[in-house]
PDB file of N, CA and C in Angstrom:
ATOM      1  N   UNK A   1      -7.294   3.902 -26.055  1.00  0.00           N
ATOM      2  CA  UNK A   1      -7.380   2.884 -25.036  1.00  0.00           C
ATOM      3  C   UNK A   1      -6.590   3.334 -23.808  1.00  0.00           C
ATOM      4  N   UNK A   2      -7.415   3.044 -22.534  1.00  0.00           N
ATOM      5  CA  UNK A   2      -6.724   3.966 -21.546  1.00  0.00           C
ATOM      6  C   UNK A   2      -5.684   2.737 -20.791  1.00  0.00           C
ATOM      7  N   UNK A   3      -4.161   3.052 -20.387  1.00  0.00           N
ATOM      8  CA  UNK A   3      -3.745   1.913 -19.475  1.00  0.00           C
ATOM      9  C   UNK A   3      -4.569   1.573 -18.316  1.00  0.00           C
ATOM     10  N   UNK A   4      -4.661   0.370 -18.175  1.00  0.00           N
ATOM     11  CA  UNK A   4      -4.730  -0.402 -17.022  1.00  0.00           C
ATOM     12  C   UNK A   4      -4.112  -0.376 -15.716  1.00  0.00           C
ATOM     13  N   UNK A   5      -4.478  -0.561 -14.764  1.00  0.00           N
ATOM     14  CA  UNK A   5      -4.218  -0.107 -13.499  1.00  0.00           C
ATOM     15  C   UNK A   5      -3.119  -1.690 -13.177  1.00  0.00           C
ATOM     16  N   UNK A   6      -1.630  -1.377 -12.710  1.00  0.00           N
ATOM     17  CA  UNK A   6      -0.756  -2.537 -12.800  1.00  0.00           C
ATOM     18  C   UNK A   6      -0.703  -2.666 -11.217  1.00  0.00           C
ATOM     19  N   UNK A   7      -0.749  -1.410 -10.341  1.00  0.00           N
ATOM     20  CA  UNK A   7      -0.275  -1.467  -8.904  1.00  0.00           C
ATOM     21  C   UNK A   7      -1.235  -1.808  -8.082  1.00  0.00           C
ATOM     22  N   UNK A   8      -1.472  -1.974  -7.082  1.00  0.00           N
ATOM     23  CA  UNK A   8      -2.264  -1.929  -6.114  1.00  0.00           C
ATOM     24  C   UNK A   8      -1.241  -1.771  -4.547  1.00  0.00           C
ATOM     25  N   UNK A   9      -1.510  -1.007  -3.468  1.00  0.00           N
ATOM     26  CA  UNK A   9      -1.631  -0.835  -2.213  1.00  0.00           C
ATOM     27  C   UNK A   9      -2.806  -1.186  -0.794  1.00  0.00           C
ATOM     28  N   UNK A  10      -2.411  -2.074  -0.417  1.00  0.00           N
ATOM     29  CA  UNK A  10      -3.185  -2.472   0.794  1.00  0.00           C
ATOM     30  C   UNK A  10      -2.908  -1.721   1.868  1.00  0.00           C
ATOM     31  N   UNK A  11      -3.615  -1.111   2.736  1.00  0.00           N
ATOM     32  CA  UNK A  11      -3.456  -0.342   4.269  1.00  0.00           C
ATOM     33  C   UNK A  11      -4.965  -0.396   4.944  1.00  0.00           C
ATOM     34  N   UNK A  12      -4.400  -0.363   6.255  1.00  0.00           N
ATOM     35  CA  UNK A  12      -5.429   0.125   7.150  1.00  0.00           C
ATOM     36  C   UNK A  12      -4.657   0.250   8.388  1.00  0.00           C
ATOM     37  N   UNK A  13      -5.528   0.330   9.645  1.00  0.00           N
ATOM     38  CA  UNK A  13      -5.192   0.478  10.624  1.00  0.00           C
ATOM     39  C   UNK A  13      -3.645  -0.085  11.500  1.00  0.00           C
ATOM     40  N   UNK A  14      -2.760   0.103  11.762  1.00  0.00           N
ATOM     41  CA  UNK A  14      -1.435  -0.791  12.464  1.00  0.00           C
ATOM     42  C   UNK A  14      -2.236  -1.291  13.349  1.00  0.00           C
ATOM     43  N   UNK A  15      -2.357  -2.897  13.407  1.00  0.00           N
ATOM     44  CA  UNK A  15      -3.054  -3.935  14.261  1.00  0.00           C
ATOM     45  C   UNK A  15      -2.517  -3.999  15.384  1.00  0.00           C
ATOM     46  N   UNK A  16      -1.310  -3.261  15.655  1.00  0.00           N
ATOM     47  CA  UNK A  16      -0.490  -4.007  16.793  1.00  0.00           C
ATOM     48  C   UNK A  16      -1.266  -2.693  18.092  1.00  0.00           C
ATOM     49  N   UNK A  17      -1.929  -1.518  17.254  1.00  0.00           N
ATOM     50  CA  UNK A  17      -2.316  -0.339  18.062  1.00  0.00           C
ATOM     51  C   UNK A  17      -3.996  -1.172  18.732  1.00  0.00           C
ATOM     52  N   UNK A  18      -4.019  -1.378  20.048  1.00  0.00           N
ATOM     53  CA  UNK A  18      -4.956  -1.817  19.958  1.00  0.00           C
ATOM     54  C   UNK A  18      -6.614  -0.401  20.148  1.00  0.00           C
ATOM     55  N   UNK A  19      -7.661  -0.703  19.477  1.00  0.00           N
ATOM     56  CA  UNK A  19      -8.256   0.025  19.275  1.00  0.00           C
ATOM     57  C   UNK A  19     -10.118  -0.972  19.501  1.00  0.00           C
ATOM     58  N   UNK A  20     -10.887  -0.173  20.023  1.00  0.00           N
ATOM     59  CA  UNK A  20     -12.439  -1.200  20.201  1.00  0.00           C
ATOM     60  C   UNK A  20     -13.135  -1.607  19.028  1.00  0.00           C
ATOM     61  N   UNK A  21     -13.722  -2.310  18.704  1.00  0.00           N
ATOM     62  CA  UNK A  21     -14.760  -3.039  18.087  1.00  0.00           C
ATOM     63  C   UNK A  21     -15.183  -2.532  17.187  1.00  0.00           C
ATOM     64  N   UNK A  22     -15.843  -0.951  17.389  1.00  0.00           N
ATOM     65  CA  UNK A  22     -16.686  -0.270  16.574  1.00  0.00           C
ATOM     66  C   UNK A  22     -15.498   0.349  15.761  1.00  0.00           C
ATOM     67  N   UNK A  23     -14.379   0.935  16.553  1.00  0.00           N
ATOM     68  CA  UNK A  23     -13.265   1.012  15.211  1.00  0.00           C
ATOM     69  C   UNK A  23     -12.939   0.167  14.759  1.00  0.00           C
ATOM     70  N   UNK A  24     -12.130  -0.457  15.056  1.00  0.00           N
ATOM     71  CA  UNK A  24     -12.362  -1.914  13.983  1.00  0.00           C
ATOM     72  C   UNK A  24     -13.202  -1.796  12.615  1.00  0.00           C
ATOM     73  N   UNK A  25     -14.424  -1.640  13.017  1.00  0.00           N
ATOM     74  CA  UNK A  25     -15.324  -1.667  11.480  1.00  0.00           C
ATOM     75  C   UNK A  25     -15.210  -0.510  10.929  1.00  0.00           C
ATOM     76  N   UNK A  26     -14.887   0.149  11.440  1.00  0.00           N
ATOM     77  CA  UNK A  26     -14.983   1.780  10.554  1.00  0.00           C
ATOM     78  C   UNK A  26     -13.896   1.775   9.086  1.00  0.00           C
ATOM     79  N   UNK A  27     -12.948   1.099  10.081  1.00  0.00           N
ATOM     80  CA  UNK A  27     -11.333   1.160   9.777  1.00  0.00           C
ATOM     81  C   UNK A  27     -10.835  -0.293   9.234  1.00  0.00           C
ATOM     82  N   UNK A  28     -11.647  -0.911   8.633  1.00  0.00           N
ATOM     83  CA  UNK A  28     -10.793  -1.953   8.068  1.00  0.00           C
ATOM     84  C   UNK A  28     -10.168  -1.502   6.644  1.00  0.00           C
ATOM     85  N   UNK A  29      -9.104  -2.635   7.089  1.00  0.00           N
ATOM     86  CA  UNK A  29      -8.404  -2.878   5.603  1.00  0.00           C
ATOM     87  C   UNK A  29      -8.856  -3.001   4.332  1.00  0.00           C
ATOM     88  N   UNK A  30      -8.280  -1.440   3.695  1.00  0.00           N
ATOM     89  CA  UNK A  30      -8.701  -1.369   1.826  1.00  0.00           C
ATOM     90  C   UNK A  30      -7.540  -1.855   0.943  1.00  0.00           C
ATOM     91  N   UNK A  31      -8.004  -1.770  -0.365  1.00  0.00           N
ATOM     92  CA  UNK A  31      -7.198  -1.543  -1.483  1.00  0.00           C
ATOM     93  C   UNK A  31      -7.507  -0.180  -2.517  1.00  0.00           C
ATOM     94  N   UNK A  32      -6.420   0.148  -2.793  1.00  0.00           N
ATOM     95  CA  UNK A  32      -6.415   1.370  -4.201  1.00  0.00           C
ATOM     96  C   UNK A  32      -5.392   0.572  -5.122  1.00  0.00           C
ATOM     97  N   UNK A  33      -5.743   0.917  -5.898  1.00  0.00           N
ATOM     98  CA  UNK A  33      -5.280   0.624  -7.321  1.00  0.00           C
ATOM     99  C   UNK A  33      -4.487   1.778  -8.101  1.00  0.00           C
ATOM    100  N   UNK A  34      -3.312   1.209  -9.206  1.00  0.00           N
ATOM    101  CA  UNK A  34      -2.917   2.478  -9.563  1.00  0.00           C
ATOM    102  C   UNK A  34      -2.301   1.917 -11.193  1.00  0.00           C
ATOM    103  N   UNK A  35      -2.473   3.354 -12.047  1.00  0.00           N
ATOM    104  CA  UNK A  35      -1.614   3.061 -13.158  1.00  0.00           C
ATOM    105  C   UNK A  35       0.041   3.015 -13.686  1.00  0.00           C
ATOM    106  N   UNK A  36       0.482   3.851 -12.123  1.00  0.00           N
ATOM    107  CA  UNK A  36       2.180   3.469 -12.097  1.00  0.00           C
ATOM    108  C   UNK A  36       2.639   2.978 -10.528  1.00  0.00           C
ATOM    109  N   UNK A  37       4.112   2.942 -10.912  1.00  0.00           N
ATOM    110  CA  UNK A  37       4.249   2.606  -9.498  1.00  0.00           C
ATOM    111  C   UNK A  37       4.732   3.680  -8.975  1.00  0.00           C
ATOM    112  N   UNK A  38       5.299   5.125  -9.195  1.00  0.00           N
ATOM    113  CA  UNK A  38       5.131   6.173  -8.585  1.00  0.00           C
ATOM    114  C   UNK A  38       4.096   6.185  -7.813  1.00  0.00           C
ATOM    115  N   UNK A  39       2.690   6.322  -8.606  1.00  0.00           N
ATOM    116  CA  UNK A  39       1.649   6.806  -7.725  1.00  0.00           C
ATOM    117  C   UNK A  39       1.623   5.773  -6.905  1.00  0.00           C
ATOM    118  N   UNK A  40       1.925   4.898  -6.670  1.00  0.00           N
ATOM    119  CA  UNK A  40       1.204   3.627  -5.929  1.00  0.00           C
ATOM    120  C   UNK A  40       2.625   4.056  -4.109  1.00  0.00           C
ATOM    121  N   UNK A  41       3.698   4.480  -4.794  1.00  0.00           N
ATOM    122  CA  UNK A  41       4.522   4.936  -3.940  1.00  0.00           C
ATOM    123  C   UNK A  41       4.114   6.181  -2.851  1.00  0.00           C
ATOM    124  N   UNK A  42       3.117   7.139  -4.207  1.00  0.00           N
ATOM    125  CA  UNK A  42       3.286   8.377  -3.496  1.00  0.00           C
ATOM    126  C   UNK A  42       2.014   8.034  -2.427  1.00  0.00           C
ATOM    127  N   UNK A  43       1.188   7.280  -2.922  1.00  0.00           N
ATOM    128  CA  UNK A  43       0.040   6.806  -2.043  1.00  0.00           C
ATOM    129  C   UNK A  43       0.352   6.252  -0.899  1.00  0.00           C
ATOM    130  N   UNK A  44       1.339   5.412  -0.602  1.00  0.00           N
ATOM    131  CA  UNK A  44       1.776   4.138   0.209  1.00  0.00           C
ATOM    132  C   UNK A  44       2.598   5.278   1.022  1.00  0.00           C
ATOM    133  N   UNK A  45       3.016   6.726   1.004  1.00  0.00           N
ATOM    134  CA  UNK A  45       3.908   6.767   1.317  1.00  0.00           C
ATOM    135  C   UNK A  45       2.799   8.027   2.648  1.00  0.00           C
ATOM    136  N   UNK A  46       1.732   8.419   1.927  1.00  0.00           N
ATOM    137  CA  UNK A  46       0.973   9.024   2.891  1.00  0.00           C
ATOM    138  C   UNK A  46      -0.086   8.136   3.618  1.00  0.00           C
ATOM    139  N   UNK A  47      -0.101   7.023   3.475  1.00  0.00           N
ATOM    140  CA  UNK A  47      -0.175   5.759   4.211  1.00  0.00           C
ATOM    141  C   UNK A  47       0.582   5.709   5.689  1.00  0.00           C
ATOM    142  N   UNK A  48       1.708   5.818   5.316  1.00  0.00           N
ATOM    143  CA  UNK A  48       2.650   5.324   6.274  1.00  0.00           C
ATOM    144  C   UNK A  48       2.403   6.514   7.216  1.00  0.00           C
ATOM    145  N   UNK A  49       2.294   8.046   6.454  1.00  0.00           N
ATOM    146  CA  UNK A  49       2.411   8.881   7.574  1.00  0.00           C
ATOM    147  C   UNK A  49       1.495   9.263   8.593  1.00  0.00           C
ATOM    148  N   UNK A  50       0.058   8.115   7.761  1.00  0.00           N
ATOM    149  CA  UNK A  50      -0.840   8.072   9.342  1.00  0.00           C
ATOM    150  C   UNK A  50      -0.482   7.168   9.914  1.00  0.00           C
ATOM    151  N   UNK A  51       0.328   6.455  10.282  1.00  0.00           N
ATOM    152  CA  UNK A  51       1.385   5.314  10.712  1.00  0.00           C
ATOM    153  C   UNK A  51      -0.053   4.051  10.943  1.00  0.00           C
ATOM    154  N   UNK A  52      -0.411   4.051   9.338  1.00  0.00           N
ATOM    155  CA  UNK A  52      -0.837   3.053   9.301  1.00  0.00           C
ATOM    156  C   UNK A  52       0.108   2.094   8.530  1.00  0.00           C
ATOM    157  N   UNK A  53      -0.572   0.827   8.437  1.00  0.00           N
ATOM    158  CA  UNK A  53       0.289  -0.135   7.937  1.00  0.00           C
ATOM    159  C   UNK A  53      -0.010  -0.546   6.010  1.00  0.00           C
ATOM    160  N   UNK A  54       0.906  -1.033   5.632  1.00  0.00           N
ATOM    161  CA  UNK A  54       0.448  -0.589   4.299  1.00  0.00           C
ATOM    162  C   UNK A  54       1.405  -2.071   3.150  1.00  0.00           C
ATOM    163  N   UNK A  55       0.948  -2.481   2.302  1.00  0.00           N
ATOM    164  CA  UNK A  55       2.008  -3.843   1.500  1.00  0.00           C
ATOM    165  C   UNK A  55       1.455  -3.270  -0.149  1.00  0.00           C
ATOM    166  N   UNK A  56       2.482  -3.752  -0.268  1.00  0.00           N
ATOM    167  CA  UNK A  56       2.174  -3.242  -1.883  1.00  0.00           C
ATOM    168  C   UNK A  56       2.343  -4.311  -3.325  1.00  0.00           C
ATOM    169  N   UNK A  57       1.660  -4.053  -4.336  1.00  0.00           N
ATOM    170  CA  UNK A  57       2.439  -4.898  -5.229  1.00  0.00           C
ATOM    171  C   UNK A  57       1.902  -5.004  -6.027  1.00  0.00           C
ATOM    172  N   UNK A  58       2.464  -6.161  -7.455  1.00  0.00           N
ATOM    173  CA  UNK A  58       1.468  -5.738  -9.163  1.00  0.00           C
ATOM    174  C   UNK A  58       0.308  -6.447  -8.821  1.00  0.00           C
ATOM    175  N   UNK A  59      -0.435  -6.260 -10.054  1.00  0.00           N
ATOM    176  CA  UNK A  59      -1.917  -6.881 -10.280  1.00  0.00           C
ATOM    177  C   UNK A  59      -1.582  -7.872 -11.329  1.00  0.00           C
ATOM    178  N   UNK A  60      -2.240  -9.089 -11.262  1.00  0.00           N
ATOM    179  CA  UNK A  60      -1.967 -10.464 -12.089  1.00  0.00           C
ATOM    180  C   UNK A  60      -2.984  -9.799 -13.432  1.00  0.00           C
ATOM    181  N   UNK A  61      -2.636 -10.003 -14.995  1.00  0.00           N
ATOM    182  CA  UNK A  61      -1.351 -10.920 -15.277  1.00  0.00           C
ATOM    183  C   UNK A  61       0.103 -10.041 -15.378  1.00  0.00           C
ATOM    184  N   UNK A  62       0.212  -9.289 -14.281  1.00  0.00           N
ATOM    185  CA  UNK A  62       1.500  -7.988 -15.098  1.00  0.00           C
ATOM    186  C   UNK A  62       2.583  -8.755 -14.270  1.00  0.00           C
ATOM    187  N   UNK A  63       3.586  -8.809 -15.152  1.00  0.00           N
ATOM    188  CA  UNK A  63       4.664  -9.139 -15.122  1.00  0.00           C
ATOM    189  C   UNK A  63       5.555  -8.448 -15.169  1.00  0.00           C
ATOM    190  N   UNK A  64       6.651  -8.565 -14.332  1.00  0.00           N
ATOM    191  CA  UNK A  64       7.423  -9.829 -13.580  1.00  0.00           C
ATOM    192  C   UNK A  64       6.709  -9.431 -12.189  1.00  0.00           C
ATOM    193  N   UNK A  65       5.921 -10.519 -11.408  1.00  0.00           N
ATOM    194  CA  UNK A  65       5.205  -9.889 -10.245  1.00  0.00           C
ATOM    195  C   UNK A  65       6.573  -9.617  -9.287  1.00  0.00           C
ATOM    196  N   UNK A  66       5.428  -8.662  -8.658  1.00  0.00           N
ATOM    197  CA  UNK A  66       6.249  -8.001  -7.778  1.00  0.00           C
ATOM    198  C   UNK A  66       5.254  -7.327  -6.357  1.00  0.00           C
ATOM    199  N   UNK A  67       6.075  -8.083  -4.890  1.00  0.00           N
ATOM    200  CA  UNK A  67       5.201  -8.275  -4.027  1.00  0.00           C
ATOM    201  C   UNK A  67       6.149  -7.376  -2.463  1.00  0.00           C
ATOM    202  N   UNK A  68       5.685  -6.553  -2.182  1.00  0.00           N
ATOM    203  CA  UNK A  68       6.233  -5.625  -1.273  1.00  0.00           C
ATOM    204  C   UNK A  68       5.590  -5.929   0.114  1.00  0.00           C
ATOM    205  N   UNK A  69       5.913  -6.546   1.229  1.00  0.00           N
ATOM    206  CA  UNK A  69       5.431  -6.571   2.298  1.00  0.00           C
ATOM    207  C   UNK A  69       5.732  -5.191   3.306  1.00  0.00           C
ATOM    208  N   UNK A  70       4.714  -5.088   4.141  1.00  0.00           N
ATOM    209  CA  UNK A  70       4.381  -4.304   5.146  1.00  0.00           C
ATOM    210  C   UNK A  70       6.209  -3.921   5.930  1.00  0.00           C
ATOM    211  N   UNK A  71       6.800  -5.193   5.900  1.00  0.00           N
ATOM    212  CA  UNK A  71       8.332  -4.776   6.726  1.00  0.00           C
ATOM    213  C   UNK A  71       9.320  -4.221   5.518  1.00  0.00           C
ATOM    214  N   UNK A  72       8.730  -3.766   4.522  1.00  0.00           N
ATOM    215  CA  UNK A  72       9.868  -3.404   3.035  1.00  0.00           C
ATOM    216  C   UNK A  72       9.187  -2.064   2.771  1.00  0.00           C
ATOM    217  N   UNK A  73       7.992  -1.767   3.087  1.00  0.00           N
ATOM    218  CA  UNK A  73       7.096  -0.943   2.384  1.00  0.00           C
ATOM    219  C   UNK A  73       7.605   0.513   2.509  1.00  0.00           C
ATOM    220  N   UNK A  74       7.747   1.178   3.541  1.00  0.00           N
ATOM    221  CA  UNK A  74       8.410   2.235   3.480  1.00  0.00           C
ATOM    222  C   UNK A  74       9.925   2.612   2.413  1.00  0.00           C
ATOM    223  N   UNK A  75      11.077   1.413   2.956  1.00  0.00           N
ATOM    224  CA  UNK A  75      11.946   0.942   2.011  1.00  0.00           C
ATOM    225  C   UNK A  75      11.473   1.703   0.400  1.00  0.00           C
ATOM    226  N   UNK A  76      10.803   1.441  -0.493  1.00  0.00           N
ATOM    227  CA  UNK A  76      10.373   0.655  -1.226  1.00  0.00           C
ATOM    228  C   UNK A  76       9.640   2.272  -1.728  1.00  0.00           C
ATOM    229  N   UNK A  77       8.893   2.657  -0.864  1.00  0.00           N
ATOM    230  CA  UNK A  77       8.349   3.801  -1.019  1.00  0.00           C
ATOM    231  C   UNK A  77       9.001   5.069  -1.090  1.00  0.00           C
ATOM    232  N   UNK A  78       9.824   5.058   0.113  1.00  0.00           N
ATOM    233  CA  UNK A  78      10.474   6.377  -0.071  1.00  0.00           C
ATOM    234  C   UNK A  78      12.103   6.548  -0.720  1.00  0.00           C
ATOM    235  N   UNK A  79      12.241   7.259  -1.649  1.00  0.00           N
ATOM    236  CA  UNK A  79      12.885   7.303  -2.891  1.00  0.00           C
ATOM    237  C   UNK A  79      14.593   7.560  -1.433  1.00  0.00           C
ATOM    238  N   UNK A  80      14.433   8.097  -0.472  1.00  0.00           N
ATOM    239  CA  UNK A  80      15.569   8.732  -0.091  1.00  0.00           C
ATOM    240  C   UNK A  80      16.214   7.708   0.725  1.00  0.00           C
ATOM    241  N   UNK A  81      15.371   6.387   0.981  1.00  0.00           N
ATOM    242  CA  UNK A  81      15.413   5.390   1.296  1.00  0.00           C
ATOM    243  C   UNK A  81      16.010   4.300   0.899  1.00  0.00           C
ATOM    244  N   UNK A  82      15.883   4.897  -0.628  1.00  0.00           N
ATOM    245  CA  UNK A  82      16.797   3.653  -1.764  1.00  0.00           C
ATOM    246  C   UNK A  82      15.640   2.910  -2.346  1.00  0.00           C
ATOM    247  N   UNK A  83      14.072   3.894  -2.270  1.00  0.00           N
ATOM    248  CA  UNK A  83      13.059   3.173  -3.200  1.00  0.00           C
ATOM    249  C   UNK A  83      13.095   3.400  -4.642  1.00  0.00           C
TER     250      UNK A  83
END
Protein backbone atom coordinates (compact mmCIF):
# COMPACT_ATOMS: atom_id res chain seq x y z
CA UNK A 1 0.00 0.00 0.00
CA UNK A 2 1.55 3.14 -1.22
CA UNK A 3 1.44 6.41 1.36
CA UNK A 4 -0.84 8.99 0.66
CA UNK A 5 -0.04 12.33 -0.34
CA UNK A 6 -0.35 14.56 3.31
CA UNK A 7 1.14 18.03 1.80
CA UNK A 8 -0.01 20.17 -0.66
CA UNK A 9 1.57 23.69 -2.05
CA UNK A 10 -0.36 26.45 -3.71
CA UNK A 11 1.64 29.05 -6.15
CA UNK A 12 1.30 31.05 -9.03
CA UNK A 13 2.02 34.25 -10.27
CA UNK A 14 2.95 37.32 -7.30
CA UNK A 15 -0.42 39.33 -7.92
CA UNK A 16 1.01 42.41 -6.72
CA UNK A 17 3.37 42.15 -10.28
CA UNK A 18 0.94 43.53 -12.50
CA UNK A 19 0.83 41.51 -15.76
CA UNK A 20 -2.23 41.50 -19.00
CA UNK A 21 -5.15 39.36 -19.33
CA UNK A 22 -3.85 36.72 -21.56
CA UNK A 23 -1.15 36.09 -18.81
CA UNK A 24 -3.33 35.95 -16.34
CA UNK A 25 -4.80 32.74 -17.96
CA UNK A 26 -1.74 31.10 -18.85
CA UNK A 27 -0.52 31.57 -15.29
CA UNK A 28 -3.08 30.92 -12.86
CA UNK A 29 -2.90 29.54 -9.59
CA UNK A 30 -2.06 25.58 -9.10
CA UNK A 31 -1.75 22.98 -6.58
CA UNK A 32 0.93 19.95 -6.21
CA UNK A 33 0.59 17.57 -3.80
CA UNK A 34 3.17 15.68 -1.85
CA UNK A 35 4.02 12.57 0.29
CA UNK A 36 6.35 14.52 2.83
CA UNK A 37 6.86 17.72 3.95
CA UNK A 38 10.45 17.92 2.78
CA UNK A 39 9.34 17.58 -0.67
CA UNK A 40 6.52 19.92 -0.31
CA UNK A 41 9.47 22.36 1.11
CA UNK A 42 11.87 21.56 -1.57
CA UNK A 43 9.02 22.39 -4.08
CA UNK A 44 7.77 25.63 -2.32
CA UNK A 45 11.19 26.59 -2.12
CA UNK A 46 11.81 26.66 -6.10
CA UNK A 47 8.53 28.38 -6.10
CA UNK A 48 9.74 31.19 -4.35
CA UNK A 49 12.80 31.44 -6.58
CA UNK A 50 10.63 32.36 -9.54
CA UNK A 51 9.47 34.95 -7.02
CA UNK A 52 6.30 33.59 -7.33
CA UNK A 53 3.99 33.45 -4.51
CA UNK A 54 3.37 30.24 -2.84
CA UNK A 55 1.10 28.91 0.89
CA UNK A 56 1.42 25.67 2.00
CA UNK A 57 -0.16 23.06 4.18
CA UNK A 58 -1.70 19.36 5.19
CA UNK A 59 -4.47 17.66 3.33
CA UNK A 60 -7.74 16.87 5.52
CA UNK A 61 -8.09 14.21 7.39
CA UNK A 62 -4.13 14.44 8.39
CA UNK A 63 -3.55 15.59 11.50
CA UNK A 64 -2.64 17.97 13.49
CA UNK A 65 -3.52 20.45 10.47
CA UNK A 66 -1.16 22.55 9.60
CA UNK A 67 -1.60 25.80 7.48
CA UNK A 68 1.43 27.97 6.15
CA UNK A 69 0.52 31.29 4.60
CA UNK A 70 2.19 33.06 1.70
CA UNK A 71 3.88 35.76 4.56
CA UNK A 72 5.52 32.42 6.58
CA UNK A 73 6.21 30.42 3.47
CA UNK A 74 9.70 31.00 2.76
CA UNK A 75 10.22 30.96 6.76
CA UNK A 76 8.92 27.59 6.79
CA UNK A 77 10.64 26.42 3.68
CA UNK A 78 14.00 27.25 3.95
CA UNK A 79 15.77 25.08 6.56
CA UNK A 80 18.57 28.07 7.10
CA UNK A 81 15.73 30.15 7.93
CA UNK A 82 14.66 28.14 10.95
CA UNK A 83 12.26 25.88 8.62
Amino acid sequence: MTQPDIWYVSFGPDKSVKTDDAADARTARSTRTFKSEVDAKLFAMQVIAKGWSASAGTLNPHQPKQVIGASQIERWADPGLGG
